[in-house]
Protein backbone atom coordinates (compact mmCIF):
# COMPACT_ATOMS: atom_id res chain seq x y z
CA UNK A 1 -30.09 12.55 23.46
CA UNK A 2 -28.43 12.63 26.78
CA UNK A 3 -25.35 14.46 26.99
CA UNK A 4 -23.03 11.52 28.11
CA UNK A 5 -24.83 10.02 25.01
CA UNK A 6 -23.33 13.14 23.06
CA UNK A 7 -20.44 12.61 24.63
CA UNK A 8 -19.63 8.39 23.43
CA UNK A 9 -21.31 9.53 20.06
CA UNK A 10 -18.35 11.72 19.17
CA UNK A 11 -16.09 9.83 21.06
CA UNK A 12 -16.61 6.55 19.06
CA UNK A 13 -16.25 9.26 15.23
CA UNK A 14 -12.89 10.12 16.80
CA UNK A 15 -11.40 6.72 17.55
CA UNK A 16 -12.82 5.75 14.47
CA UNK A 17 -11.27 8.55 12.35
CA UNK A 18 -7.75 7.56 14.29
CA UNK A 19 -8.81 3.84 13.10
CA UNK A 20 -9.06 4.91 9.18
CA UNK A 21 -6.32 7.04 9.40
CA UNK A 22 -3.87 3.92 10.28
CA UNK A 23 -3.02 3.32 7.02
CA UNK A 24 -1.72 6.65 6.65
CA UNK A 25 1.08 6.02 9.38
CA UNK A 26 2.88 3.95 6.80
CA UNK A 27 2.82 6.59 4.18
CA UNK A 28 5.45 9.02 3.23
CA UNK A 29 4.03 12.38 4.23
CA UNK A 30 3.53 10.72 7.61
CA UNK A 31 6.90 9.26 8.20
CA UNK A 32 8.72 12.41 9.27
CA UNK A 33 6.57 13.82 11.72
CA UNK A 34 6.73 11.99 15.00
CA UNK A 35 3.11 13.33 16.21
CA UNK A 36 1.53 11.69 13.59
CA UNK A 37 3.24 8.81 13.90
CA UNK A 38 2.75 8.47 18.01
CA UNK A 39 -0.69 9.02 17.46
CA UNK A 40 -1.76 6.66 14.81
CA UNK A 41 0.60 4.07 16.85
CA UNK A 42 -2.44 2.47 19.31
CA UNK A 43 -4.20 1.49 16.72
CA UNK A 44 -5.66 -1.45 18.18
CA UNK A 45 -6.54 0.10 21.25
CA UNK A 46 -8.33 2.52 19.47
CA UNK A 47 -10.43 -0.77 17.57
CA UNK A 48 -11.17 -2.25 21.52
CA UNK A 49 -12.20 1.24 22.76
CA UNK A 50 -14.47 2.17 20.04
CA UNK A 51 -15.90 -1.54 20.69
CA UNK A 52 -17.06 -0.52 24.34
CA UNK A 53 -17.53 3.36 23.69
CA UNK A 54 -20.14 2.14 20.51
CA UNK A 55 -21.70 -0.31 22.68
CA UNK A 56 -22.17 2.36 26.04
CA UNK A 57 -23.50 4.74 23.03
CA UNK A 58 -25.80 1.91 21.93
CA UNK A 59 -27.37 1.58 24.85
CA UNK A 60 -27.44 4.63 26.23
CA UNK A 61 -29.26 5.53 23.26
CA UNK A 62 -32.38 3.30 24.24
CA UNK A 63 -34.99 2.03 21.77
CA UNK A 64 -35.41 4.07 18.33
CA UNK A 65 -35.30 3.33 14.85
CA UNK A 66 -31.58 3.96 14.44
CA UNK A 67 -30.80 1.34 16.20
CA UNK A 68 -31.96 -1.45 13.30
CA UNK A 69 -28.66 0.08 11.53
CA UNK A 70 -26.48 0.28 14.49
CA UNK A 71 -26.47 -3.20 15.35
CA UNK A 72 -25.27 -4.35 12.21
CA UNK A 73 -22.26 -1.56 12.59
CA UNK A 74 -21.52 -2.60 15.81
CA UNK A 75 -21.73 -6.71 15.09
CA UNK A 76 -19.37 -6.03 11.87
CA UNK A 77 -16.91 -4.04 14.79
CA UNK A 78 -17.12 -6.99 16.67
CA UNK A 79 -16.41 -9.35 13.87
CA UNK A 80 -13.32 -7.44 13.31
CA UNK A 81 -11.87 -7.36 16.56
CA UNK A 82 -12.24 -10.85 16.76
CA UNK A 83 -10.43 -11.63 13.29
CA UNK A 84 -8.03 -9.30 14.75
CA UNK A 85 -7.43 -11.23 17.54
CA UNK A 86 -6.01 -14.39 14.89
CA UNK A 87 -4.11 -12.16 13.17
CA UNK A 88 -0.84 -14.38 14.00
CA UNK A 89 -2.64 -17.84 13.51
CA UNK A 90 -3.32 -16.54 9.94
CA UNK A 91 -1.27 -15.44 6.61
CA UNK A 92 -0.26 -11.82 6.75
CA UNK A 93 -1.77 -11.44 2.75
CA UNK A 94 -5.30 -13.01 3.88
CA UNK A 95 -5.59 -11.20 7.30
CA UNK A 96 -4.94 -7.87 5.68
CA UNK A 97 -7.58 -8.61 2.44
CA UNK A 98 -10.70 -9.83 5.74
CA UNK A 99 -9.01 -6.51 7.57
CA UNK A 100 -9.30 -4.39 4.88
CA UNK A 101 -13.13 -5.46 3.40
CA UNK A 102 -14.55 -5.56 7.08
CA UNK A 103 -13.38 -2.26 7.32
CA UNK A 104 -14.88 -0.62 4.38
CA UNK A 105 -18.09 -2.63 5.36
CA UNK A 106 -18.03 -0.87 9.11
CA UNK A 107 -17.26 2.74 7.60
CA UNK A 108 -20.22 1.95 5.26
CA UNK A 109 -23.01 0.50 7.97
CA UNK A 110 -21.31 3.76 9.96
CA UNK A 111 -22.41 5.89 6.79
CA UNK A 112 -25.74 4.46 6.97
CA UNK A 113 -26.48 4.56 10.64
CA UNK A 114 -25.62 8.15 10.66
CA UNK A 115 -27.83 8.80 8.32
CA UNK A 116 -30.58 6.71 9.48
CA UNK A 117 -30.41 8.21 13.00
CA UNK A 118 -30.84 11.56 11.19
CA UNK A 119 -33.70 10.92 8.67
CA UNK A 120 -36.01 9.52 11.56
């Protein structure tokens, strides 16, 4: 693994620790500390730039096995950036439910792909 490899690798487990942790803005231990709150605030930004820092990772990781379980991770990323996108075309209740299940699904192929890339 090349080191700017390395590099997107724990790049893309950071934004997508800030991703999970969005929820968490909302919650009470959260609301009085503003440096919690400023950070957990670009939320989607974070989505779009784990998008393009999982797909530089992705490629700069070439041809192995791991990559039959990162495709699916990064397809299911895709898929929810793009519901994301009709997030005002849609009700708030049913955006939040497709939100909410493709993002368990992504941490889950995540899970997998990490493991996969450390079994082979």
């Amino acid at each position: 693994m090349t080191i700017l490899n390395l590099i997107m690798t724990v790049i893309s487990l950071i934004l997508l620790i800030l991703c999970i942790m969005a929820p968490f803005r909302k919650s009470g231990a959260a609301r009085g500390h503003q440096m919690i709150q400023a950070v957990l605030k670009p939320h989607t930004i974070y989505g779009i730039l784990l998008l393009v820092t999982s797909l530089v990772h992705g490629i700069l990781s070439g041809n192995n096995p791991a990559m039959m379980s990162g495709k699916p991770a990064w397809l299911c990323l895709l898929i929810l950036l793009i519901f994301s996108a009709f997030k005002g075309k849609m009700k708030t209740r049913n955006w939040i439910k497709i939100h909410r299940v493709l993002s368990v699904l992504l941490c889950l192929l995540i899970v997998v792909h990490i493991v996969h890339a450390i079994v082979v």
